[in-house]
PDB file of N, CA and C in Angstrom:
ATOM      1  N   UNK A   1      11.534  10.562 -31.160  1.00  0.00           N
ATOM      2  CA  UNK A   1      10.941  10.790 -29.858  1.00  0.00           C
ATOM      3  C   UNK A   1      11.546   9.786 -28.871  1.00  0.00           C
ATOM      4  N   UNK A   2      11.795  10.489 -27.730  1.00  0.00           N
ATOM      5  CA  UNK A   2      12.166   9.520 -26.981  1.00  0.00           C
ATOM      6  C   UNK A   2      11.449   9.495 -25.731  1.00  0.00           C
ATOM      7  N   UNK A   3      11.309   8.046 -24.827  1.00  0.00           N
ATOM      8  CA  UNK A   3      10.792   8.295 -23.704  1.00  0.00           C
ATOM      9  C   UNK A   3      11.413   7.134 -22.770  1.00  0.00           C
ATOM     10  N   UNK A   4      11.311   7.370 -21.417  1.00  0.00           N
ATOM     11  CA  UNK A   4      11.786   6.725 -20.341  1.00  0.00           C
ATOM     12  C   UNK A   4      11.071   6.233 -19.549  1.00  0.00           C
ATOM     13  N   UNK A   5      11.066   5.062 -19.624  1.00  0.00           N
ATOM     14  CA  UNK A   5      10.407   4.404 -18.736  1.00  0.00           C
ATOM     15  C   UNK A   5      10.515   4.728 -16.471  1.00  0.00           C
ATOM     16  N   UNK A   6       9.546   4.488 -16.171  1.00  0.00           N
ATOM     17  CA  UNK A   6       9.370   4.984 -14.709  1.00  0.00           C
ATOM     18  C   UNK A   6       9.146   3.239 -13.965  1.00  0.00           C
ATOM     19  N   UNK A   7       9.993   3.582 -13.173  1.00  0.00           N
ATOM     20  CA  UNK A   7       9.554   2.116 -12.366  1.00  0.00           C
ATOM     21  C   UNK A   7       8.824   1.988 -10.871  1.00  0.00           C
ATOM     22  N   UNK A   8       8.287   1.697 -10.721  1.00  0.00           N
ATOM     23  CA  UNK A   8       7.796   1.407  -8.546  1.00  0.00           C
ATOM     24  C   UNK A   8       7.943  -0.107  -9.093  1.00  0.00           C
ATOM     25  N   UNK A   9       7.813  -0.130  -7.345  1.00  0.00           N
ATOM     26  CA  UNK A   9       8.351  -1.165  -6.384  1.00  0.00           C
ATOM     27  C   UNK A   9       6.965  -1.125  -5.737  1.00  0.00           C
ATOM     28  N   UNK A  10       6.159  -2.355  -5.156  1.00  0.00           N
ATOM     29  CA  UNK A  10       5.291  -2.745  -4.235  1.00  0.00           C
ATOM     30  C   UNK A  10       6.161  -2.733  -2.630  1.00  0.00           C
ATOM     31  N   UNK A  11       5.853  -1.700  -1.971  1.00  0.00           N
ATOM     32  CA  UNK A  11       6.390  -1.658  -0.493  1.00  0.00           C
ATOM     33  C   UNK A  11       6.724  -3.355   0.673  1.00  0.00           C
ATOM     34  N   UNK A  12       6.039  -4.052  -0.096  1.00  0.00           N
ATOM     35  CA  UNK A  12       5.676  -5.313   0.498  1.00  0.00           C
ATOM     36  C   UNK A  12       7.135  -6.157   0.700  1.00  0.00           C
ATOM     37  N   UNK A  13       7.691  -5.733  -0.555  1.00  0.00           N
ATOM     38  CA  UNK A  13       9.402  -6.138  -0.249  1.00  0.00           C
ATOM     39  C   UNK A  13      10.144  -5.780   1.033  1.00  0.00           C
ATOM     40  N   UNK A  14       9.370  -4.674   1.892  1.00  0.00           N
ATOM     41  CA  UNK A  14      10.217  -3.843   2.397  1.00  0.00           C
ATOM     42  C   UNK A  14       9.394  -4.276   3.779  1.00  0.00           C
ATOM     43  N   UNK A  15       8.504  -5.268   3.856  1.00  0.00           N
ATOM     44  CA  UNK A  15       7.267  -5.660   5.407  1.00  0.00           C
ATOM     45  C   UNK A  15       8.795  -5.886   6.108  1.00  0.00           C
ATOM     46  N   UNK A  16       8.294  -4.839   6.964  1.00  0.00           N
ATOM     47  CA  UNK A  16       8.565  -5.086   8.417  1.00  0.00           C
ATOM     48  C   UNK A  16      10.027  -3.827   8.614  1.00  0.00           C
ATOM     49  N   UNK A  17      10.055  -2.889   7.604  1.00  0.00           N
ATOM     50  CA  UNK A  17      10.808  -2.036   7.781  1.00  0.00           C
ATOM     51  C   UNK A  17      10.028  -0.639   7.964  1.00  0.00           C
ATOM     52  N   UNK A  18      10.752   0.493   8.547  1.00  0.00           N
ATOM     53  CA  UNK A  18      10.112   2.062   8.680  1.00  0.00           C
ATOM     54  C   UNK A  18       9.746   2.153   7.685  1.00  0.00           C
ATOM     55  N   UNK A  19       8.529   2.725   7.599  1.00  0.00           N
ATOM     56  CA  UNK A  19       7.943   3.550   6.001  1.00  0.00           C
ATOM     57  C   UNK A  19       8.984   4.522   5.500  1.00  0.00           C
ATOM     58  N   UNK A  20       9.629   5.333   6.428  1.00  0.00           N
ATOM     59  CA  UNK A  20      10.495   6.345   5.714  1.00  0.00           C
ATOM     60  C   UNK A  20      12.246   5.683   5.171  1.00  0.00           C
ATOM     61  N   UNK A  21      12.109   4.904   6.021  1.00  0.00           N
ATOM     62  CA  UNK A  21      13.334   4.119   5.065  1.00  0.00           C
ATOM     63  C   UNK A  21      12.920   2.720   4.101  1.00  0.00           C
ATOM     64  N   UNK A  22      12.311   2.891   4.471  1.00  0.00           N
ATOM     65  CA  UNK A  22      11.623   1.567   2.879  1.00  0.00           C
ATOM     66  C   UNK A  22      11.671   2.506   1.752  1.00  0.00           C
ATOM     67  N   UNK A  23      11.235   3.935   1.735  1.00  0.00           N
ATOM     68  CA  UNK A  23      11.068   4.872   0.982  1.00  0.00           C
ATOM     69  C   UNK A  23      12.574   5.196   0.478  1.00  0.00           C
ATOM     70  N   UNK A  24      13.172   5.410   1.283  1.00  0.00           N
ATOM     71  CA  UNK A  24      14.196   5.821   0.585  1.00  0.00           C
ATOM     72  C   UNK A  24      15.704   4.549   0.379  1.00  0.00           C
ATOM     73  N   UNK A  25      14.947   4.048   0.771  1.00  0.00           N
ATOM     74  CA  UNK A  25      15.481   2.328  -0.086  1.00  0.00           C
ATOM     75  C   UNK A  25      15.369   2.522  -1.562  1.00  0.00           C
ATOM     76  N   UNK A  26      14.010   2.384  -1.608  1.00  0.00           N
ATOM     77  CA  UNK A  26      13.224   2.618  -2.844  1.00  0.00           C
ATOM     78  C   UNK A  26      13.972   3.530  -3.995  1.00  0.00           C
ATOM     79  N   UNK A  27      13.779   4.462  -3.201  1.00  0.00           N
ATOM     80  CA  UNK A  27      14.514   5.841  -4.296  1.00  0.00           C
ATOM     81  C   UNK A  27      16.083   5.554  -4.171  1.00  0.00           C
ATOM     82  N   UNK A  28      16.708   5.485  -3.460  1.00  0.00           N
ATOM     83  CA  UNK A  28      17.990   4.861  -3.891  1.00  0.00           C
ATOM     84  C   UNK A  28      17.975   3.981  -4.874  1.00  0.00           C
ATOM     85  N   UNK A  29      17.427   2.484  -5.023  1.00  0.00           N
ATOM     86  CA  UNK A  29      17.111   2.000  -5.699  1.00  0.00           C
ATOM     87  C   UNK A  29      17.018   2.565  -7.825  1.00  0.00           C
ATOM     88  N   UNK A  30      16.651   3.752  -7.519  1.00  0.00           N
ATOM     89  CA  UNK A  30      16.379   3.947  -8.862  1.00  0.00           C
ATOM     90  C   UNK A  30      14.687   3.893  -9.176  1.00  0.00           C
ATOM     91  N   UNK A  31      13.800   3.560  -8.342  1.00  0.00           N
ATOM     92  CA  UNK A  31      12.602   3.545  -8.471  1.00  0.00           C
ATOM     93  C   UNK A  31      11.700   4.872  -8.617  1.00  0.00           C
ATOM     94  N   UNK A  32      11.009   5.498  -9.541  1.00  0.00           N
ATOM     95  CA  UNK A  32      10.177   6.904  -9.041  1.00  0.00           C
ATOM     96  C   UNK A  32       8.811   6.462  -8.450  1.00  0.00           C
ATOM     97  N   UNK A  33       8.448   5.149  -8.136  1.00  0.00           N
ATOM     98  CA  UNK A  33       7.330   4.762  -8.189  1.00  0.00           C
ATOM     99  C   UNK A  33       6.826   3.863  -6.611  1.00  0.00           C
ATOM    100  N   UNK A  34       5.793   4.108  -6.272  1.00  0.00           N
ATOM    101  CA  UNK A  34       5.449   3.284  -4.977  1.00  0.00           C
ATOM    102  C   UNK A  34       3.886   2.381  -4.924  1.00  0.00           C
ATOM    103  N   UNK A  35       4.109   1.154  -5.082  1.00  0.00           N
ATOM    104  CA  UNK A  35       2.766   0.787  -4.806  1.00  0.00           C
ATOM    105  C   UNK A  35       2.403   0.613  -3.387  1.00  0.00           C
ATOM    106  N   UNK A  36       1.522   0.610  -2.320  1.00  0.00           N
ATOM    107  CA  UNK A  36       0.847  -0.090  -1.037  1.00  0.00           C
ATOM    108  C   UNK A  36       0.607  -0.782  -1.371  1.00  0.00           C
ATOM    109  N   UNK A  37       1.037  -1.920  -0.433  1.00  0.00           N
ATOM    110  CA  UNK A  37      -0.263  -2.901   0.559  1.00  0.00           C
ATOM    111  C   UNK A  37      -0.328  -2.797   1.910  1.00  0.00           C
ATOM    112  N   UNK A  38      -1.508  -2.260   2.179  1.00  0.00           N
ATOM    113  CA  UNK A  38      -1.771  -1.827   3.311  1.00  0.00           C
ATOM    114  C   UNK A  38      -1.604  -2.757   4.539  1.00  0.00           C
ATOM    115  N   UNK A  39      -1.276  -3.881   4.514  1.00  0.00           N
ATOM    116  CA  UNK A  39      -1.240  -4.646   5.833  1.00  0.00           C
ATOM    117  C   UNK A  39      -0.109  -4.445   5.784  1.00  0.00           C
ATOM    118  N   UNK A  40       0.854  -3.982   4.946  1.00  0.00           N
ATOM    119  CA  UNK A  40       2.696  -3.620   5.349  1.00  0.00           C
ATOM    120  C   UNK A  40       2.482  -2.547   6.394  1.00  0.00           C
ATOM    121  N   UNK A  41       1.560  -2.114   6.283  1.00  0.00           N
ATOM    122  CA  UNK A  41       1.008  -0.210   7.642  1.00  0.00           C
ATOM    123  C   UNK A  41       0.395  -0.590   8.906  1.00  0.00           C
ATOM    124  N   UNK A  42      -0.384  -1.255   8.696  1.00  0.00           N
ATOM    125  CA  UNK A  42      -0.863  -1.998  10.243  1.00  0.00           C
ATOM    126  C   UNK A  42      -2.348  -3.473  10.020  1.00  0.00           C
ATOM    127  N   UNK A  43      -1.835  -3.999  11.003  1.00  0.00           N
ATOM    128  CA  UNK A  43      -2.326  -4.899  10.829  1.00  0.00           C
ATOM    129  C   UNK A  43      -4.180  -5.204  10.280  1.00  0.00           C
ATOM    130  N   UNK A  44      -4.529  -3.929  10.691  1.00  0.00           N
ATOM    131  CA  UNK A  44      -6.054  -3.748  10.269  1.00  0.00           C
ATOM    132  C   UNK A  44      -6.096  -2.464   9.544  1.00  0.00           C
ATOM    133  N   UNK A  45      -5.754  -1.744   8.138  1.00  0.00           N
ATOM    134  CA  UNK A  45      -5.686  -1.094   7.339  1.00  0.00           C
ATOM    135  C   UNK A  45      -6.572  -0.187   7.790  1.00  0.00           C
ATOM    136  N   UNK A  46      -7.831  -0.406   7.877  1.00  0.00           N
ATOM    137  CA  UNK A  46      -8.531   0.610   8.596  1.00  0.00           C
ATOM    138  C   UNK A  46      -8.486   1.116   9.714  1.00  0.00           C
ATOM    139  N   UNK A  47      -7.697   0.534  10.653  1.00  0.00           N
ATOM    140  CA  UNK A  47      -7.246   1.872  11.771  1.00  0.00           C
ATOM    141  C   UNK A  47      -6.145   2.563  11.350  1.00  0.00           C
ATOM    142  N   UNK A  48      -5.798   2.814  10.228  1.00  0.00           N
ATOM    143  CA  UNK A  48      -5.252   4.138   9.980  1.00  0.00           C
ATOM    144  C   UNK A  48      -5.561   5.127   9.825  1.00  0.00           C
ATOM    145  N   UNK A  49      -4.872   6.100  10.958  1.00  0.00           N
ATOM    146  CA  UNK A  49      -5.858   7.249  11.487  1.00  0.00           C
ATOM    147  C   UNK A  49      -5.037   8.207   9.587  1.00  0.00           C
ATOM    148  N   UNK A  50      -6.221   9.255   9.772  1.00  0.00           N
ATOM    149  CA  UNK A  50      -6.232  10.687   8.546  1.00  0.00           C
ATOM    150  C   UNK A  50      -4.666  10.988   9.133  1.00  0.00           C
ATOM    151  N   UNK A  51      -4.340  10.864   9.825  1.00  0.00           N
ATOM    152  CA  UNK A  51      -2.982  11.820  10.444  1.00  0.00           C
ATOM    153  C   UNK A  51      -2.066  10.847   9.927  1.00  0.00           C
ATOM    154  N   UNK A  52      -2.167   9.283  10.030  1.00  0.00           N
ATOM    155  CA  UNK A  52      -1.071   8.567   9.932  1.00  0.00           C
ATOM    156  C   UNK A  52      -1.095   8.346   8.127  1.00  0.00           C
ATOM    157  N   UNK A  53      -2.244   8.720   7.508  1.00  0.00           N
ATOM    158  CA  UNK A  53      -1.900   8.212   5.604  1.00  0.00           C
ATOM    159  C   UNK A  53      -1.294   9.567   5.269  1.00  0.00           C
ATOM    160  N   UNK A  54      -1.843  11.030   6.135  1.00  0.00           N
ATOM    161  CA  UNK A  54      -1.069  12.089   5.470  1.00  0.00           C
ATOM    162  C   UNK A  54       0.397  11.866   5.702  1.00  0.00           C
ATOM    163  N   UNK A  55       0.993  11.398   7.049  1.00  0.00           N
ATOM    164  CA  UNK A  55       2.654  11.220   6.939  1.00  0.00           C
ATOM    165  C   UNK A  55       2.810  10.481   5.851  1.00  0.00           C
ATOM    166  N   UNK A  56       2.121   9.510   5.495  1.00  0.00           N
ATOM    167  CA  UNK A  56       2.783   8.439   4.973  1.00  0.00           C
ATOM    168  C   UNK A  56       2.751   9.402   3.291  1.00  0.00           C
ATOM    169  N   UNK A  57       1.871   9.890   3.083  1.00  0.00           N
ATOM    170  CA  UNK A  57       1.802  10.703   1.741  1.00  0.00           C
ATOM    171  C   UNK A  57       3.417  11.836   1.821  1.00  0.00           C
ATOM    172  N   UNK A  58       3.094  12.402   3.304  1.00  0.00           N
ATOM    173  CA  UNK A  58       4.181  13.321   3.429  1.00  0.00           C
ATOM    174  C   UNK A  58       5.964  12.642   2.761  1.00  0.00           C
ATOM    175  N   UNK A  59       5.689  11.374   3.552  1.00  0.00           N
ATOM    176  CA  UNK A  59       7.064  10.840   3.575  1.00  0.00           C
ATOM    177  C   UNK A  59       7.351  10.397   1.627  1.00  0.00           C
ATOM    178  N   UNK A  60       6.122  10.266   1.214  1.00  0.00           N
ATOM    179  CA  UNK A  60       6.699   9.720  -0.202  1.00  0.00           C
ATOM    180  C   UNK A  60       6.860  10.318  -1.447  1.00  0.00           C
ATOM    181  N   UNK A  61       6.261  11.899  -0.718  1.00  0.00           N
ATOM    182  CA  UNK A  61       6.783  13.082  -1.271  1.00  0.00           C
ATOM    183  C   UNK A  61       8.173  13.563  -1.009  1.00  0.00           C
ATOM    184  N   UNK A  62       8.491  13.671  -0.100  1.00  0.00           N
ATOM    185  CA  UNK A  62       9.700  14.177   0.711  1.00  0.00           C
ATOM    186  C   UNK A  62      10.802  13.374  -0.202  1.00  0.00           C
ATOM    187  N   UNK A  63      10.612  11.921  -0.415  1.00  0.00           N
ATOM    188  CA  UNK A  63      11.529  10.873  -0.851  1.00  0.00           C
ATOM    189  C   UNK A  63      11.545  10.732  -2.426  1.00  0.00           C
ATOM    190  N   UNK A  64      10.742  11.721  -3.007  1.00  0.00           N
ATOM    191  CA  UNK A  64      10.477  11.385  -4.668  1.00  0.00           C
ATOM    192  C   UNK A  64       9.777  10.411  -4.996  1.00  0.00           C
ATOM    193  N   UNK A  65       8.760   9.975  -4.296  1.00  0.00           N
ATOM    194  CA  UNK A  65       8.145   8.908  -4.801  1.00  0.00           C
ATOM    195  C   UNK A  65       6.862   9.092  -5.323  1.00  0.00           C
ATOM    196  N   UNK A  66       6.221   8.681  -6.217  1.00  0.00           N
ATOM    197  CA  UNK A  66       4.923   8.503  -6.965  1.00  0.00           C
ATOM    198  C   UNK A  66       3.708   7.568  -6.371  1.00  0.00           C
ATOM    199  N   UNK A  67       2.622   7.838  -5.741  1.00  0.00           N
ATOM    200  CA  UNK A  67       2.076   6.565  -5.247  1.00  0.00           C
ATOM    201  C   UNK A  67       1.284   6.495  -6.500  1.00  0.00           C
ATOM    202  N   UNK A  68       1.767   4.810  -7.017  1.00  0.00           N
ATOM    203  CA  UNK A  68       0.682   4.476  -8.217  1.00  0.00           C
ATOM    204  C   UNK A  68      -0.305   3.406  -7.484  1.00  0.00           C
ATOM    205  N   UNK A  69      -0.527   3.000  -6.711  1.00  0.00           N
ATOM    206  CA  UNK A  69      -1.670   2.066  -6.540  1.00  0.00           C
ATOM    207  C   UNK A  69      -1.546   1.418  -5.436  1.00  0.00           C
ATOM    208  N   UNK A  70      -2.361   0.390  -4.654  1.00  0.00           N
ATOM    209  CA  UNK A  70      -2.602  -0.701  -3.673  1.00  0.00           C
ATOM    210  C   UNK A  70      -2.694  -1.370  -4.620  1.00  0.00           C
ATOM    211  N   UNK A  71      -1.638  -2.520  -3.273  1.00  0.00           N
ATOM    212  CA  UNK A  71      -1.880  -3.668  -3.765  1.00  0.00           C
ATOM    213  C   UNK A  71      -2.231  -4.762  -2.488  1.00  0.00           C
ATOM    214  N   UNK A  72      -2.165  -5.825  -2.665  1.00  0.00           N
ATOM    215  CA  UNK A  72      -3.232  -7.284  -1.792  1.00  0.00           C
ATOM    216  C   UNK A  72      -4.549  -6.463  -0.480  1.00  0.00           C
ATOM    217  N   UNK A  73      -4.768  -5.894  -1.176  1.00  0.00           N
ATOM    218  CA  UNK A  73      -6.193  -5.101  -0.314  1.00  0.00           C
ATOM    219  C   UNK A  73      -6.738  -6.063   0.318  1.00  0.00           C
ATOM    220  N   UNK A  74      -7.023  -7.625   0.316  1.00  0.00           N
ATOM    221  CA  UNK A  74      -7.618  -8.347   1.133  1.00  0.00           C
ATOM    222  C   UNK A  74      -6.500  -8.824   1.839  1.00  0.00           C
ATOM    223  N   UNK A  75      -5.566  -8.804   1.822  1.00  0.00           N
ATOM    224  CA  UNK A  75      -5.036  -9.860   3.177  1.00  0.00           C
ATOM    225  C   UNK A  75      -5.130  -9.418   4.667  1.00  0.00           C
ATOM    226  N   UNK A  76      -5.537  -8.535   4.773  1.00  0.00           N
ATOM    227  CA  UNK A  76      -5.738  -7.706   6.288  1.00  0.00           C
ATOM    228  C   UNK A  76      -7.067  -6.523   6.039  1.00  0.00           C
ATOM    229  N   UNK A  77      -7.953  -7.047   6.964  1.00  0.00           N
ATOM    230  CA  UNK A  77      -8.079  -7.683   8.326  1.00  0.00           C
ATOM    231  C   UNK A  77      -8.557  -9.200   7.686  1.00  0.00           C
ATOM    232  N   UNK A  78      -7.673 -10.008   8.117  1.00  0.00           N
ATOM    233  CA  UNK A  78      -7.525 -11.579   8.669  1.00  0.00           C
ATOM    234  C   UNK A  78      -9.561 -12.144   8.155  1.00  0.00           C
ATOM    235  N   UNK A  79      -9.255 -13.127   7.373  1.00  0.00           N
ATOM    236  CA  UNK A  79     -10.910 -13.736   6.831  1.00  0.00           C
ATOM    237  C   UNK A  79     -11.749 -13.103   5.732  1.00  0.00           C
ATOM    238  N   UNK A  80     -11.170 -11.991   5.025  1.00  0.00           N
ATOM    239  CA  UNK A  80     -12.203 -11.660   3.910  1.00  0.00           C
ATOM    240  C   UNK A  80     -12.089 -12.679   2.547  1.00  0.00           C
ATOM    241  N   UNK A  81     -13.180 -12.440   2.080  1.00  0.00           N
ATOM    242  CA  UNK A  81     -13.606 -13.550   0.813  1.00  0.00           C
ATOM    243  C   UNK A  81     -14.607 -13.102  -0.231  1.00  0.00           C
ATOM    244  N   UNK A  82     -13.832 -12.365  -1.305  1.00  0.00           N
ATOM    245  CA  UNK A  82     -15.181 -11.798  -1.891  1.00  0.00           C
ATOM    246  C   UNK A  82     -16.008 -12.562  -3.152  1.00  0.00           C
ATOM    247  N   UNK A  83     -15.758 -14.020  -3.029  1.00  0.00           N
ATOM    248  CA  UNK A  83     -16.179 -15.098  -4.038  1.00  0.00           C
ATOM    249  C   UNK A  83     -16.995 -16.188  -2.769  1.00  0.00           C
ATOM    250  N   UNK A  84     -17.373 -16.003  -1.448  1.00  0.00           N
ATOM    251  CA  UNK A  84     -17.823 -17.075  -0.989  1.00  0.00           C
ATOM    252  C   UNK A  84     -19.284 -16.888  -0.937  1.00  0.00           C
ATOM    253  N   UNK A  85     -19.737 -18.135  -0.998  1.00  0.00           N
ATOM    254  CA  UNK A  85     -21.343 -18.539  -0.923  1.00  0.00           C
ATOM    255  C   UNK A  85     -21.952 -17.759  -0.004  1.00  0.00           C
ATOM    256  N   UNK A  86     -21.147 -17.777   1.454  1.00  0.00           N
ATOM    257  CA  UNK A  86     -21.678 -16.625   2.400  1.00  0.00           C
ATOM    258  C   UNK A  86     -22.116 -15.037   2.261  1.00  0.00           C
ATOM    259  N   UNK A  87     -23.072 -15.165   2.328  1.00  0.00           N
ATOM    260  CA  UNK A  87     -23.607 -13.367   1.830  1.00  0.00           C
ATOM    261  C   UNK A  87     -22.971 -12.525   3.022  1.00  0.00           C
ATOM    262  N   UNK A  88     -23.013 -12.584   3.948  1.00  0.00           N
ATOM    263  CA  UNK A  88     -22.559 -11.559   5.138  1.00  0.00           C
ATOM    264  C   UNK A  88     -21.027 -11.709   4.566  1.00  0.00           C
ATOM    265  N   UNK A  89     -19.929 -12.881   5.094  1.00  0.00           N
ATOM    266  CA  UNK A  89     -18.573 -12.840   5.091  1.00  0.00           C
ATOM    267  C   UNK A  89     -18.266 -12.233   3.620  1.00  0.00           C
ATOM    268  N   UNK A  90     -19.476 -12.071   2.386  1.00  0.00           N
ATOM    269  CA  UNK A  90     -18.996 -11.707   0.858  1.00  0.00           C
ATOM    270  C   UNK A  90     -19.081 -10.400   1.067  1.00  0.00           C
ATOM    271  N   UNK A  91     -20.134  -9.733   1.659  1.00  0.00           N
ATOM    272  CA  UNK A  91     -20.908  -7.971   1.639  1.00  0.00           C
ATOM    273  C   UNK A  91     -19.864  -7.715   2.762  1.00  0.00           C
ATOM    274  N   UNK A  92     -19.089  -7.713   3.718  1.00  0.00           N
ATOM    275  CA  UNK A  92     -18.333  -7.685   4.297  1.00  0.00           C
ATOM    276  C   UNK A  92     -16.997  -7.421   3.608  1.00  0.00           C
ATOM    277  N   UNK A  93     -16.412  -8.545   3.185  1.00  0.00           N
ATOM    278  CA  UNK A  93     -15.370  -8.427   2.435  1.00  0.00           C
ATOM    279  C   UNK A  93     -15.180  -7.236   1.088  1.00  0.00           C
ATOM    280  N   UNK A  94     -16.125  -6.942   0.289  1.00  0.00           N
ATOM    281  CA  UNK A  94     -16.069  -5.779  -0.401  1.00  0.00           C
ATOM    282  C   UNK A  94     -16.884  -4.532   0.547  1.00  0.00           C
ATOM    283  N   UNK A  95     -17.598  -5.082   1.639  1.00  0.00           N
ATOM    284  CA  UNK A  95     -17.825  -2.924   2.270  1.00  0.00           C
ATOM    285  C   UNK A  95     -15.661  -2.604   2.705  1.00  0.00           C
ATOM    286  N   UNK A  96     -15.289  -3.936   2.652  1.00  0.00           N
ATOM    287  CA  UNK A  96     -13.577  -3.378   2.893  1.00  0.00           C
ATOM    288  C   UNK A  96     -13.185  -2.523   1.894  1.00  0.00           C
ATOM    289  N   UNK A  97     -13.578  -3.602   0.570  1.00  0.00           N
ATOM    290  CA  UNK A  97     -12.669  -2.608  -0.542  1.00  0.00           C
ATOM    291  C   UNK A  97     -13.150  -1.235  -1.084  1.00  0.00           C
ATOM    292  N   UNK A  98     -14.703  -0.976  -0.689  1.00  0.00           N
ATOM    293  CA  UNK A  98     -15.289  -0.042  -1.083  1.00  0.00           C
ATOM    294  C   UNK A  98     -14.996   0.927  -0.013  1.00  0.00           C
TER     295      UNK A  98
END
């Protein structure tokens, strides 16, 4: 039996380039695989409008890519902490990830 391994790349290598050519960086690369981190998309993850994650789905189809996962989900928006003593800044920081 044989099998082949599949690789992604975390987009984060690619901060501060077009999504559609980070993408096909990627797949040049040899990669079938794409992780996010969403502060590489905009600076507050949650103003990404339904219109702007379907391109971004569009584009990583178009390019052969696989989205396997997010990654650094807290670094944007700027101050979350989901280990601090503070109950608001803690229930805050995970209503993000939830």
């Amino acid at each position: 039996m044989s099998f082949q391994f599949r690789h992604a790349i975390c987009n984060e290598v690619y901060k501060g380039w077009d999504f559609r050519e980070a993408c096909q960086s990627i797949r040049r690369a040899g990669y079938t695989g794409i992780e996010i981190a969403p502060f590489t998309l905009a600076e507050d993850p949650c103003t990404l409008t339904p219109g702007q994650r379907r391109e971004c789905k569009a584009i990583m189809a178009e390019e052969g890519l696989e989205f396997v996962g997010l990654h650094w989900l807290m670094v944007s928006p700027a101050g979350l902490h989901v280990t601090t003593p503070e109950h608001s800044l803690r229930a805050r920081s995970w209503a993000h990830i939830h």
